[in-house]
N, C-alpha and C. Protein backbone atom coordinates (compact mmCIF):
# COMPACT_ATOMS: atom_id res chain seq x y z
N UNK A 1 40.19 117.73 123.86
CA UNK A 1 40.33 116.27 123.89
C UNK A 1 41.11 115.76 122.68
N UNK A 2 40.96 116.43 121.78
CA UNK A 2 41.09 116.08 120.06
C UNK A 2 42.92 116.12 120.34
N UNK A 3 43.43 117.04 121.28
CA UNK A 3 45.08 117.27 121.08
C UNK A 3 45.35 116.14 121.86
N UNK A 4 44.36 116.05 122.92
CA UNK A 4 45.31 115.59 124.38
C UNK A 4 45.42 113.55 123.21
N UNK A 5 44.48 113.32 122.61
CA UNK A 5 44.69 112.14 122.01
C UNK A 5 45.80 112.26 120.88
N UNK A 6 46.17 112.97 120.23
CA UNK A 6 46.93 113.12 119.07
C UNK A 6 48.98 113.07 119.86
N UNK A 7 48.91 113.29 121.19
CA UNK A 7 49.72 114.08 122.16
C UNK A 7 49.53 112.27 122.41
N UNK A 8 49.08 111.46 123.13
CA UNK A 8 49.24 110.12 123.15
C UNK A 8 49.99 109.33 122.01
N UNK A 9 49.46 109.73 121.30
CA UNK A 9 49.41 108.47 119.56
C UNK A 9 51.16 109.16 119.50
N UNK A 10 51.39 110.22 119.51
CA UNK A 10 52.82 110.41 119.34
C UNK A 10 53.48 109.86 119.76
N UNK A 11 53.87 109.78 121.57
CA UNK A 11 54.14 109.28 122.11
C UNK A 11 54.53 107.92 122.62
N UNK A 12 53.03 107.22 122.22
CA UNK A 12 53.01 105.89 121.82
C UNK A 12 53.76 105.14 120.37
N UNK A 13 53.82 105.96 119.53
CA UNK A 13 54.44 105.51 118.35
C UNK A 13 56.15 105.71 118.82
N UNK A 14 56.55 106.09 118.64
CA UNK A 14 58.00 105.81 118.74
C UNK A 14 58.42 104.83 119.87
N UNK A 15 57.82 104.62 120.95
CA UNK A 15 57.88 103.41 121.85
C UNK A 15 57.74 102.32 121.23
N UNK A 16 56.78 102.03 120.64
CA UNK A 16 56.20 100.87 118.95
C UNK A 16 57.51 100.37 118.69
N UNK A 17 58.08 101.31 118.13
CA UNK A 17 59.52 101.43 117.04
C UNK A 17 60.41 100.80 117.63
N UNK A 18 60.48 101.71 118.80
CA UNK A 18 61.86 101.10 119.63
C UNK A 18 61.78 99.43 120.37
N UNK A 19 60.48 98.68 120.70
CA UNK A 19 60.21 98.16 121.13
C UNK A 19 60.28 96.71 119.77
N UNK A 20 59.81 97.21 118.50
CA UNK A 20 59.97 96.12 117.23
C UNK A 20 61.89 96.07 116.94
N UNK A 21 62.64 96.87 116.92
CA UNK A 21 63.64 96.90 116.68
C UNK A 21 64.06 96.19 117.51
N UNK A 22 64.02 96.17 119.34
CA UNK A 22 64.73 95.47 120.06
C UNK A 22 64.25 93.51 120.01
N UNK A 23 62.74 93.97 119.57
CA UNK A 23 62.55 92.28 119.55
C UNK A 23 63.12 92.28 118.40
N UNK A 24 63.60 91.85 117.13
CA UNK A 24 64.21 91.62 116.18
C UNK A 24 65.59 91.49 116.30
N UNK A 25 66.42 92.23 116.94
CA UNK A 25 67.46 92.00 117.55
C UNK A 25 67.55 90.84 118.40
N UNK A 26 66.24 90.68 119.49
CA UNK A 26 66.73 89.49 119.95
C UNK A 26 66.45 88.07 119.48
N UNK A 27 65.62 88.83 118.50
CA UNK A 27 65.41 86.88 117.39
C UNK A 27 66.68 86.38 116.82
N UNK A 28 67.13 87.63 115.72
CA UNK A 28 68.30 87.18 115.01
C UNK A 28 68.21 86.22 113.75
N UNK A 29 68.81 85.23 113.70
CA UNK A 29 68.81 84.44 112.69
C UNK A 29 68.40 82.93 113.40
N UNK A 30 68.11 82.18 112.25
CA UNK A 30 67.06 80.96 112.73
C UNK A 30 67.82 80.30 112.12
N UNK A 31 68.11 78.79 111.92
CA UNK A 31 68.80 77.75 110.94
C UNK A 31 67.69 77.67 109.68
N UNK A 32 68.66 77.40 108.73
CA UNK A 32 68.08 78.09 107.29
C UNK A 32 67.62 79.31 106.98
N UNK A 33 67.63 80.58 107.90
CA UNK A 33 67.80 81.82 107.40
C UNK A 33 68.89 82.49 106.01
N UNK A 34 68.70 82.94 105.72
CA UNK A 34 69.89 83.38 104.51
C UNK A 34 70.74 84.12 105.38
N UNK A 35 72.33 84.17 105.75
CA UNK A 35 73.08 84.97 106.47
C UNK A 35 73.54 86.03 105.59
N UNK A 36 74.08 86.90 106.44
CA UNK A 36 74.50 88.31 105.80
C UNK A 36 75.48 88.16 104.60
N UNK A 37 76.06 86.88 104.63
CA UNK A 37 77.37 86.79 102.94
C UNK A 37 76.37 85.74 101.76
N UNK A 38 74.81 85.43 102.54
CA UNK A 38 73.98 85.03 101.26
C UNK A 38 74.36 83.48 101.10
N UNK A 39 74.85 83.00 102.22
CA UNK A 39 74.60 81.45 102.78
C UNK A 39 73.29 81.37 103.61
N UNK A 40 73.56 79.85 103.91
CA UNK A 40 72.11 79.90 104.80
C UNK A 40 73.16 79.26 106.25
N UNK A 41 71.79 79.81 107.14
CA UNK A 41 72.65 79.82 108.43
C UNK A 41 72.40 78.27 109.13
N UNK A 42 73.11 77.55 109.51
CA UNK A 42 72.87 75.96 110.06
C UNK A 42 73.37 75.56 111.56
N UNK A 43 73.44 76.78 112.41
CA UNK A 43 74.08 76.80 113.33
C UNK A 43 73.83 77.61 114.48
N UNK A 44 73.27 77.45 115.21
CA UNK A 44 72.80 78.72 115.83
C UNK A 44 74.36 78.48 117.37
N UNK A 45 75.38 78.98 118.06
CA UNK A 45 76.32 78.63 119.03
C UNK A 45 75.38 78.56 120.26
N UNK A 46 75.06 77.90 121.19
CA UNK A 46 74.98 78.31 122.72
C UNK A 46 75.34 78.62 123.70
N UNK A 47 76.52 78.66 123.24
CA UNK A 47 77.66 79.55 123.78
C UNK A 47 78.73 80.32 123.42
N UNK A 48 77.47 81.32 122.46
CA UNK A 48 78.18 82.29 121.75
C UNK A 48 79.17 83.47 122.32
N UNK A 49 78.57 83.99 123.62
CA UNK A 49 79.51 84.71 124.87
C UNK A 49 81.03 84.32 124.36
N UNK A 50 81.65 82.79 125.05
CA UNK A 50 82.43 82.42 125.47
C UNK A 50 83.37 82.02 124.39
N UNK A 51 82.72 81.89 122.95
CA UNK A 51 83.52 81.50 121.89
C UNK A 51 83.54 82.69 120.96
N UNK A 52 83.15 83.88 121.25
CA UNK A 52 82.67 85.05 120.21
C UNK A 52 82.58 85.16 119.00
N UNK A 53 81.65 83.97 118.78
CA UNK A 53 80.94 84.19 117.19
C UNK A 53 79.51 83.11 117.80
N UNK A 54 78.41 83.55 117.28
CA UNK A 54 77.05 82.80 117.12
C UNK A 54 76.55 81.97 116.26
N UNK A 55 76.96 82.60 115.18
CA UNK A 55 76.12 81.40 113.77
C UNK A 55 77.25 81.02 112.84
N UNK A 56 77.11 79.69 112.51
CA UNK A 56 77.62 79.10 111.10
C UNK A 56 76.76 79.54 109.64
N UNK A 57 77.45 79.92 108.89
CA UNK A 57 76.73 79.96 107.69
C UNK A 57 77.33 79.04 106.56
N UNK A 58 76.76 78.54 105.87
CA UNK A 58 77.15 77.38 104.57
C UNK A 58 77.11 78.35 103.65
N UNK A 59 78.54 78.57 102.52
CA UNK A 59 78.24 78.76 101.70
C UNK A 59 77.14 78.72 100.79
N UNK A 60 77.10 79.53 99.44
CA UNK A 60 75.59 78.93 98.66
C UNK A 60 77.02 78.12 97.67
N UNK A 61 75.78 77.07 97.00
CA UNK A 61 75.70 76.02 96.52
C UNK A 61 76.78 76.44 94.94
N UNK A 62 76.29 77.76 94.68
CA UNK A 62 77.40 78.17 93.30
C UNK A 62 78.66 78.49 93.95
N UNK A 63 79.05 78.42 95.08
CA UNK A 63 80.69 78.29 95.42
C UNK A 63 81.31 77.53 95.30
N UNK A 64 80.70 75.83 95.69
CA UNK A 64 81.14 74.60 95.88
C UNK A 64 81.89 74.12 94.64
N UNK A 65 82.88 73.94 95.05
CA UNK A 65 84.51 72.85 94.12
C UNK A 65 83.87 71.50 94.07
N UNK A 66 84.12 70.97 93.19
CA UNK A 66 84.05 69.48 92.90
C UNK A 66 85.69 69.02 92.53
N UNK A 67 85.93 67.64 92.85
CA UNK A 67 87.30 66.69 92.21
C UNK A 67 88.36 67.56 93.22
N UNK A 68 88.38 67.85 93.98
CA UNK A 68 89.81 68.53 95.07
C UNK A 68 90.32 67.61 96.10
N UNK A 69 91.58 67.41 96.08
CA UNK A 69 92.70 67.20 96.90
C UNK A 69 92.33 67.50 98.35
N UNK A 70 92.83 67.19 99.31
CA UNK A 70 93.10 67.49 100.48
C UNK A 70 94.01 68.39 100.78
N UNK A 71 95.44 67.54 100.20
CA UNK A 71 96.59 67.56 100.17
C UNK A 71 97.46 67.18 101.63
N UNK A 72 98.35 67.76 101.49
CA UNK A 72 99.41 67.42 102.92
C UNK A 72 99.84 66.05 102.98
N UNK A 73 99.72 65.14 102.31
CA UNK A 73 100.03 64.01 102.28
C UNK A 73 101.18 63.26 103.14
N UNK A 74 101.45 62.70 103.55
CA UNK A 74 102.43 62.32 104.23
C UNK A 74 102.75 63.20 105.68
N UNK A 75 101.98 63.70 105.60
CA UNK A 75 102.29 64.98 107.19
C UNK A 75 100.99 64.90 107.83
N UNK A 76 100.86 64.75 108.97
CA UNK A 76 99.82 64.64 110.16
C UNK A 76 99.98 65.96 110.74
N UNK A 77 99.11 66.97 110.08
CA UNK A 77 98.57 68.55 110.46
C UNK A 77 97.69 68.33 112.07
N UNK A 78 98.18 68.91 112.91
CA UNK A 78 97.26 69.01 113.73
C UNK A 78 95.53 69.50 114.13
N UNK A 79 94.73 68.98 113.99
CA UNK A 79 93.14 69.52 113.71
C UNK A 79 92.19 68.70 114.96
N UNK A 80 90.98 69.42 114.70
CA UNK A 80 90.16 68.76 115.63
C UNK A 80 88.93 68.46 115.27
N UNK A 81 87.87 67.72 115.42
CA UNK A 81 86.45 67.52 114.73
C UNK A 81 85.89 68.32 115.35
N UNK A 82 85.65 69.04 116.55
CA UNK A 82 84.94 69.70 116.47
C UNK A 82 84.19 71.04 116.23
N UNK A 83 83.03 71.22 116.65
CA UNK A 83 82.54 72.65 116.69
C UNK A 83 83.05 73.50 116.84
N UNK A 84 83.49 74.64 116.08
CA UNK A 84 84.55 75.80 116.54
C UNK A 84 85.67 75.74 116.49
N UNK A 85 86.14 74.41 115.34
CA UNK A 85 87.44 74.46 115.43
C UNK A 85 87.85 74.34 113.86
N UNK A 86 86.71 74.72 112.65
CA UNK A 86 87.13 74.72 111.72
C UNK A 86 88.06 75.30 110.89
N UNK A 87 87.79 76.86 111.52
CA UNK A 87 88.74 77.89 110.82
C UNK A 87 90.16 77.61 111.70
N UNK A 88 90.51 77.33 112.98
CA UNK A 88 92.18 77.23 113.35
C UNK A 88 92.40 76.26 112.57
N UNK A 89 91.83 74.81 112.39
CA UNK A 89 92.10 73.99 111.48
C UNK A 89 92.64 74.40 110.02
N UNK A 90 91.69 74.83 109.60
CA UNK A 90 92.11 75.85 107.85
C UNK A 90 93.62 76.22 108.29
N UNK A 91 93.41 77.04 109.19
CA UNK A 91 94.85 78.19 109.39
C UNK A 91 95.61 77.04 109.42
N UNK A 92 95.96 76.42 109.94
CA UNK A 92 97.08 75.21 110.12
C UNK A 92 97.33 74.59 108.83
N UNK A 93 96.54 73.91 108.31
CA UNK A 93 96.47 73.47 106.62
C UNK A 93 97.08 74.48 105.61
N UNK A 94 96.80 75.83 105.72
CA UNK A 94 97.44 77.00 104.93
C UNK A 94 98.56 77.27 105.03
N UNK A 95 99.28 77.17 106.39
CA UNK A 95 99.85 77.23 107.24
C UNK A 95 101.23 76.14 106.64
N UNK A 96 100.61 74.94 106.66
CA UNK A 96 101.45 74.08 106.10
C UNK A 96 101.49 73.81 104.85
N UNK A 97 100.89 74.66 103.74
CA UNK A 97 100.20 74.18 102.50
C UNK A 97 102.12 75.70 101.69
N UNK A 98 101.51 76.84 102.66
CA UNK A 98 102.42 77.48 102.19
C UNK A 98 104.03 77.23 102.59
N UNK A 99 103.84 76.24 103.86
CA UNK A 99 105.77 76.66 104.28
C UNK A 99 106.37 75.20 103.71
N UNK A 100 105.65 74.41 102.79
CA UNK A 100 105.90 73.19 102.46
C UNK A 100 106.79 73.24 101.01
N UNK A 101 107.72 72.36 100.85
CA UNK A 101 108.75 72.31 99.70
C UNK A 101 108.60 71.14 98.86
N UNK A 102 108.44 70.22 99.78
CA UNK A 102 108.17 69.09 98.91
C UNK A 102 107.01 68.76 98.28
N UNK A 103 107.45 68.99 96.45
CA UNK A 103 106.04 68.97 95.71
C UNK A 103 105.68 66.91 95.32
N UNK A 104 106.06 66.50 96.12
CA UNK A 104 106.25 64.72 95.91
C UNK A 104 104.45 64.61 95.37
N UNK A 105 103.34 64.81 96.29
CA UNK A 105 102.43 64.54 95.87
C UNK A 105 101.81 66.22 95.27
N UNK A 106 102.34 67.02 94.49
CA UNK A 106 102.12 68.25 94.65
C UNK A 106 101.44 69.25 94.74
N UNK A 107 102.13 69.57 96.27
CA UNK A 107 101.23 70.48 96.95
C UNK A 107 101.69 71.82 96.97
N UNK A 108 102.75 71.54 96.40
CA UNK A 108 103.88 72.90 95.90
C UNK A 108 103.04 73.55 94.80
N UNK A 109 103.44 72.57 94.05
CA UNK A 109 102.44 73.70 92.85
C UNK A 109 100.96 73.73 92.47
N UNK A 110 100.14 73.27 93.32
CA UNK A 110 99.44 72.92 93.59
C UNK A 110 98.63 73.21 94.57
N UNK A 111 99.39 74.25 95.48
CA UNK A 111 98.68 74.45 96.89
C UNK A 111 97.38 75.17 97.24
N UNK A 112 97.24 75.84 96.16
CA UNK A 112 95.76 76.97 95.59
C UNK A 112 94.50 75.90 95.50
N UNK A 113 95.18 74.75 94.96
CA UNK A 113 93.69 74.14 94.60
C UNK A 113 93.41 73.08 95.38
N UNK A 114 93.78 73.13 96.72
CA UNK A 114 93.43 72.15 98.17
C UNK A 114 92.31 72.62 98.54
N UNK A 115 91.88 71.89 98.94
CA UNK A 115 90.01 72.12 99.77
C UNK A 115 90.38 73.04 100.80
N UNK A 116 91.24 73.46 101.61
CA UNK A 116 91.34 74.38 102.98
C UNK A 116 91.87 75.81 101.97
N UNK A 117 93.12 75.79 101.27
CA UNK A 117 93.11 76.78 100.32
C UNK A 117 92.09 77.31 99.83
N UNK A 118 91.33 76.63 98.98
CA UNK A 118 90.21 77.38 98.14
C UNK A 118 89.07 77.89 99.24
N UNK A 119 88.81 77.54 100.21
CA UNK A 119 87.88 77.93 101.08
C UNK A 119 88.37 79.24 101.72
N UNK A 120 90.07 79.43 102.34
CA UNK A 120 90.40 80.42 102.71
C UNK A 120 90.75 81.31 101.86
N UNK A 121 90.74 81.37 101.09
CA UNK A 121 90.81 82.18 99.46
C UNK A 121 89.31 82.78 99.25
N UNK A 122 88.55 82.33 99.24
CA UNK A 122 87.22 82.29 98.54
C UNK A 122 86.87 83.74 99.49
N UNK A 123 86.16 85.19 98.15
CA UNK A 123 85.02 85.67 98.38
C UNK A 123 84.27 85.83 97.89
N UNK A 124 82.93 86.01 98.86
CA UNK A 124 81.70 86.12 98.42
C UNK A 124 81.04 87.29 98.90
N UNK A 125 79.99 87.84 98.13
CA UNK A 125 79.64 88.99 98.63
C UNK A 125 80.31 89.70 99.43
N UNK A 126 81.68 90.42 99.38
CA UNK A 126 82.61 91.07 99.82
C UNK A 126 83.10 90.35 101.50
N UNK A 127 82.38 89.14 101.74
CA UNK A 127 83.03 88.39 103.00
C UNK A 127 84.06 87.33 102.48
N UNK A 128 85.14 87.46 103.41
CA UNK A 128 86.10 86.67 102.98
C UNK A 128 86.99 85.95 104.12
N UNK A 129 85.51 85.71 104.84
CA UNK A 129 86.46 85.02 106.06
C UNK A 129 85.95 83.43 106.36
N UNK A 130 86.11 83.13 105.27
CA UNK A 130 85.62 81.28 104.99
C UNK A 130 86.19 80.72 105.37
N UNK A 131 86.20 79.27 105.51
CA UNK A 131 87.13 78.32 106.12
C UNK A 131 86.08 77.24 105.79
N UNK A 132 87.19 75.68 105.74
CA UNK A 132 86.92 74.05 105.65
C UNK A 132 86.55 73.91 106.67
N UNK A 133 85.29 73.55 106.78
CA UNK A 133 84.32 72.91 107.98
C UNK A 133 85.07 71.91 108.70
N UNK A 134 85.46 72.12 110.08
CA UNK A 134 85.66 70.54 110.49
C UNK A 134 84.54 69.21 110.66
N UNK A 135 84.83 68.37 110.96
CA UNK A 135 83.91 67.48 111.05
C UNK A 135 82.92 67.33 111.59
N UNK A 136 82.33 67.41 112.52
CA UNK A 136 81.16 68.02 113.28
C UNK A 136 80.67 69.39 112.21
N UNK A 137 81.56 69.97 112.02
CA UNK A 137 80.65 71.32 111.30
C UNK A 137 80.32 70.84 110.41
N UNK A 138 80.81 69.62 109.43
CA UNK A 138 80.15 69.56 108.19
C UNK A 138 78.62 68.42 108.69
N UNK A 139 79.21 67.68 109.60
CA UNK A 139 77.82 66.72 110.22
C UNK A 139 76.49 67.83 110.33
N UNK A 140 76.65 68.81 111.12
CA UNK A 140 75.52 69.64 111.53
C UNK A 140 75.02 70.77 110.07
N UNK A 141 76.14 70.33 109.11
CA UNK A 141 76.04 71.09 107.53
C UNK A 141 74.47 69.53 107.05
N UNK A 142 75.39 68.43 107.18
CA UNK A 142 74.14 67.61 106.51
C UNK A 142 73.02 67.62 107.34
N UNK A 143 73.34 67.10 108.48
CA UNK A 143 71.29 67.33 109.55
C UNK A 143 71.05 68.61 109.07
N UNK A 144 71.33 70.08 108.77
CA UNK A 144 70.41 71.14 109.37
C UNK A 144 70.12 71.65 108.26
N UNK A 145 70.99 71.26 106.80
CA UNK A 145 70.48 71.79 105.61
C UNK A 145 70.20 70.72 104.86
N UNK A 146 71.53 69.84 104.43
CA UNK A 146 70.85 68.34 103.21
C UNK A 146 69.53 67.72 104.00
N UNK A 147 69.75 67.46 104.91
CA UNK A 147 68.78 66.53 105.38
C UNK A 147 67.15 67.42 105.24
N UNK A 148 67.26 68.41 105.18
CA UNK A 148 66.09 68.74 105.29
C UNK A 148 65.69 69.79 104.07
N UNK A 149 66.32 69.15 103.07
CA UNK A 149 66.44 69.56 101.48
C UNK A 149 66.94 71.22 101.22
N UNK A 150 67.92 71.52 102.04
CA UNK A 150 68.25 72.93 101.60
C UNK A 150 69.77 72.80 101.21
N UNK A 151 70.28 73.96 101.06
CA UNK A 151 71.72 74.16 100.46
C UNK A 151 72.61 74.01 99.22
N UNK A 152 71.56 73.43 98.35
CA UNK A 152 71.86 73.27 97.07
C UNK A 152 72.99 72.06 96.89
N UNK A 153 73.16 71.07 98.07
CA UNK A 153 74.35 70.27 98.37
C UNK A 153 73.92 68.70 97.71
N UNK A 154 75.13 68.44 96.91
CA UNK A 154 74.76 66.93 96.19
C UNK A 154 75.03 65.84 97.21
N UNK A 155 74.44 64.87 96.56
CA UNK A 155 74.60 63.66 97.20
C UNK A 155 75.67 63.16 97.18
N UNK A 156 76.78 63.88 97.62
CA UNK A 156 78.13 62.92 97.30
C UNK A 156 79.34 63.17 98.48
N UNK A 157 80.80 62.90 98.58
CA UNK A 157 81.76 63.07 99.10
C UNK A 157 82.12 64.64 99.57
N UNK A 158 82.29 65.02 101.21
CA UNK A 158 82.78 66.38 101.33
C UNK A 158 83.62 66.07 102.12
N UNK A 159 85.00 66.93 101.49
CA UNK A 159 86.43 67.22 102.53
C UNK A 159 85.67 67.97 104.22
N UNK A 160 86.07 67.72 104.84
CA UNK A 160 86.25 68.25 106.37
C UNK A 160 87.49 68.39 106.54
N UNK A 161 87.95 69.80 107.47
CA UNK A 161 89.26 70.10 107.67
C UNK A 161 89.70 69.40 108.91
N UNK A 162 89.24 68.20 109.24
CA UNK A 162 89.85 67.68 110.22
C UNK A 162 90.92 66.08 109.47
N UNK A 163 92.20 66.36 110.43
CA UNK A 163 92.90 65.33 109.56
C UNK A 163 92.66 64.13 110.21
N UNK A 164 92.88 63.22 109.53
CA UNK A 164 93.27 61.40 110.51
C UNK A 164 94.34 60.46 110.42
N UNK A 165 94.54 60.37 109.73
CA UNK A 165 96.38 60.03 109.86
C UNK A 165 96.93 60.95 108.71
N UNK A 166 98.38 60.25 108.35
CA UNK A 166 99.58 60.90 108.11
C UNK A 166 98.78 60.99 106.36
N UNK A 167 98.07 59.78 106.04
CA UNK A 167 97.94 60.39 104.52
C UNK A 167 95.83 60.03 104.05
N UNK A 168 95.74 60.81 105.25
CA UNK A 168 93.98 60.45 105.03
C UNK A 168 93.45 61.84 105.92
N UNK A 169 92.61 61.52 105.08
CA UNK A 169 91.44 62.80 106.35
C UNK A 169 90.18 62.79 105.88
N UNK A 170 89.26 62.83 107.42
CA UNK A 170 88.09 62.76 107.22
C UNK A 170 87.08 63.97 106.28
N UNK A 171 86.08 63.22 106.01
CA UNK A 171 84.58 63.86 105.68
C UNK A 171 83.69 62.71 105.73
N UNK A 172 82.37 63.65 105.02
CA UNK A 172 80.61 62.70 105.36
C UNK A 172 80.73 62.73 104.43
N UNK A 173 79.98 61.72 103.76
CA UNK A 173 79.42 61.29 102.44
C UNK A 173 78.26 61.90 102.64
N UNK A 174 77.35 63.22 101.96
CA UNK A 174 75.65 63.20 101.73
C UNK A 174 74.94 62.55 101.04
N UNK A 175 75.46 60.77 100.62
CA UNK A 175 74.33 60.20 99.75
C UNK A 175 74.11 58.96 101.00
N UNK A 176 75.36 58.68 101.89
CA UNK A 176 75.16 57.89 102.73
C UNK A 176 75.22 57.93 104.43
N UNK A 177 74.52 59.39 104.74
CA UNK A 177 74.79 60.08 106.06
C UNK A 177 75.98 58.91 107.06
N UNK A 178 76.65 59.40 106.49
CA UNK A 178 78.26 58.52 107.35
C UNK A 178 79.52 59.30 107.24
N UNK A 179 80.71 59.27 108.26
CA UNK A 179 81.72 59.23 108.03
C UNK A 179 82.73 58.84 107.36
N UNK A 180 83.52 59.41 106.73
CA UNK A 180 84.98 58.87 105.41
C UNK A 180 86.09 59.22 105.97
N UNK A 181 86.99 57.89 105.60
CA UNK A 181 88.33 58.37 106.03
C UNK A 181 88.92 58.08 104.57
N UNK A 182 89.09 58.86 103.76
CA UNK A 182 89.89 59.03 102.54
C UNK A 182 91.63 59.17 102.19
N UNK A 183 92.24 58.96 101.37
CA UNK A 183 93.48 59.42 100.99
C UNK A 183 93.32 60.81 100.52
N UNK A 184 94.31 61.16 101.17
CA UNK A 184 94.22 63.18 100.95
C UNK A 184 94.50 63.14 99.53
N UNK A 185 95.32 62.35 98.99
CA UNK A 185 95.48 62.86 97.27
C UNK A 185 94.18 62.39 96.49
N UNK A 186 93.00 61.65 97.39
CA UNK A 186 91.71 61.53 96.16
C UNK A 186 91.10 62.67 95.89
N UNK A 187 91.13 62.80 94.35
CA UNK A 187 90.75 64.03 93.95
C UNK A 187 89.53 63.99 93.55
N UNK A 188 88.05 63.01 94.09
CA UNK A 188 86.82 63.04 93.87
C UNK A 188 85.94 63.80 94.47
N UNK A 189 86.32 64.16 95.55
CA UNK A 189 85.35 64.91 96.87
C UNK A 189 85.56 66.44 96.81
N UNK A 190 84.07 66.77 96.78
CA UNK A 190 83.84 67.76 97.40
C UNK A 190 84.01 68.88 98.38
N UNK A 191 83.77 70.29 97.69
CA UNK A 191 84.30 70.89 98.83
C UNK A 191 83.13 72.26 99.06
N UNK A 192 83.05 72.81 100.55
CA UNK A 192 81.96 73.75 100.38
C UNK A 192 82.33 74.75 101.75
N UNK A 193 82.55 75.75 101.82
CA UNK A 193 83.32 76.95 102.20
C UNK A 193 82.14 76.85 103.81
N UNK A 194 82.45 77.30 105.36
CA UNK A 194 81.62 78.55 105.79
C UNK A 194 82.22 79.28 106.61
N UNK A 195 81.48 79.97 107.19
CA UNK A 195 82.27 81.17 108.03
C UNK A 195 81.45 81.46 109.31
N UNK A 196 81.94 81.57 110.46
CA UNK A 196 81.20 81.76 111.35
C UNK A 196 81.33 83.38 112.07
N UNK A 197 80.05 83.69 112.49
CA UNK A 197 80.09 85.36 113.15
C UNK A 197 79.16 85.56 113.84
């Protein structure tokens, strides 16, 4: 009797194993989890299939630029506010940040230290696939972390990589949960990197 039970418990244990591993897999990450580059996650996709990436992660709080530019001034970059459209946004801003000549408001010499630059530049814990939140991404940045006291994020002005006219582009204010339409050359606002996967 003594084997035929020991001959169970074996058996039964590695089923255990395989059975905790697969539920954990299908939990995943939760909003405000810490993500794998050591942001916290604020995003869970629901239609991660169809867009192939699942979670947003926010930079941590020791990445974040203060006093940055927009830039592009005078040029209407093509972008979009929403969900999933932060990083083509970036690319476009980089895009135009590098094939641009005219340093009038300068972005020539200058082009490193734009809010979409420094975000697509930026690594952290050996990930380096950041990007300027568009607008909606930074909205669901204040509900899912400021608002509910996480992220290390001040109460003040953040760039969004979505543009609005020829010499403005939006962000949220986090001291006054609202929308901004700013001049791209104000160099007061905030900036804060994420990456989605």
């Amino acid at each position: 009797m003594k084997i035929k039970k020991c001959l169970i418990a074996l058996l039964v244990l590695p089923l255990l194993i395989i059975l905790s591993s697969c539920e954990n897999d299908e939990d995943g990450y939760s909003i405000g989890d810490t993500g794998p580059a050591g942001g916290l996650i604020f995003f869970v996709n629901p239609d991660s299939g169809a867009d192939g990436w699942t979670y947003l992660e926010a930079a941590p709080a020791s990445t974040e630029w203060t006093n940055k530019q927009w830039g592009a001034n005078g040029t209407f970059i093509t972008t979009e506010i929403t969900t999933g459209s932060g990083r083509d946004n970036t690319d476009n801003i980089v895009a135009w940040l590098d094939s641009n000549t005219d340093d009038t408001s300068g972005d020539v010499t200058n082009k490193t230290d734009r809010a979409a630059y420094l975000c697509d530049a930026l690594t952290y814990n050996d990930y380096s696939d950041w990007f300027l939140p568009s607008l909606d991404e930074l909205i669901l940045m204040y509900d899912n972390l400021h608002a509910q006291g996480a992220g290390g994020f001040s109460g003040a002005y953040y760039w969004s990589s979505s543009n609005d006219t020829i010499n403005s582009s939006n962000g949220y204010s986090f001291s006054s949960d609202s929308i901004f339409s700013a001049p791209k050359t104000l160099s007061t606002i905030r900036v804060r990197a994420i990456r989605a996967f």
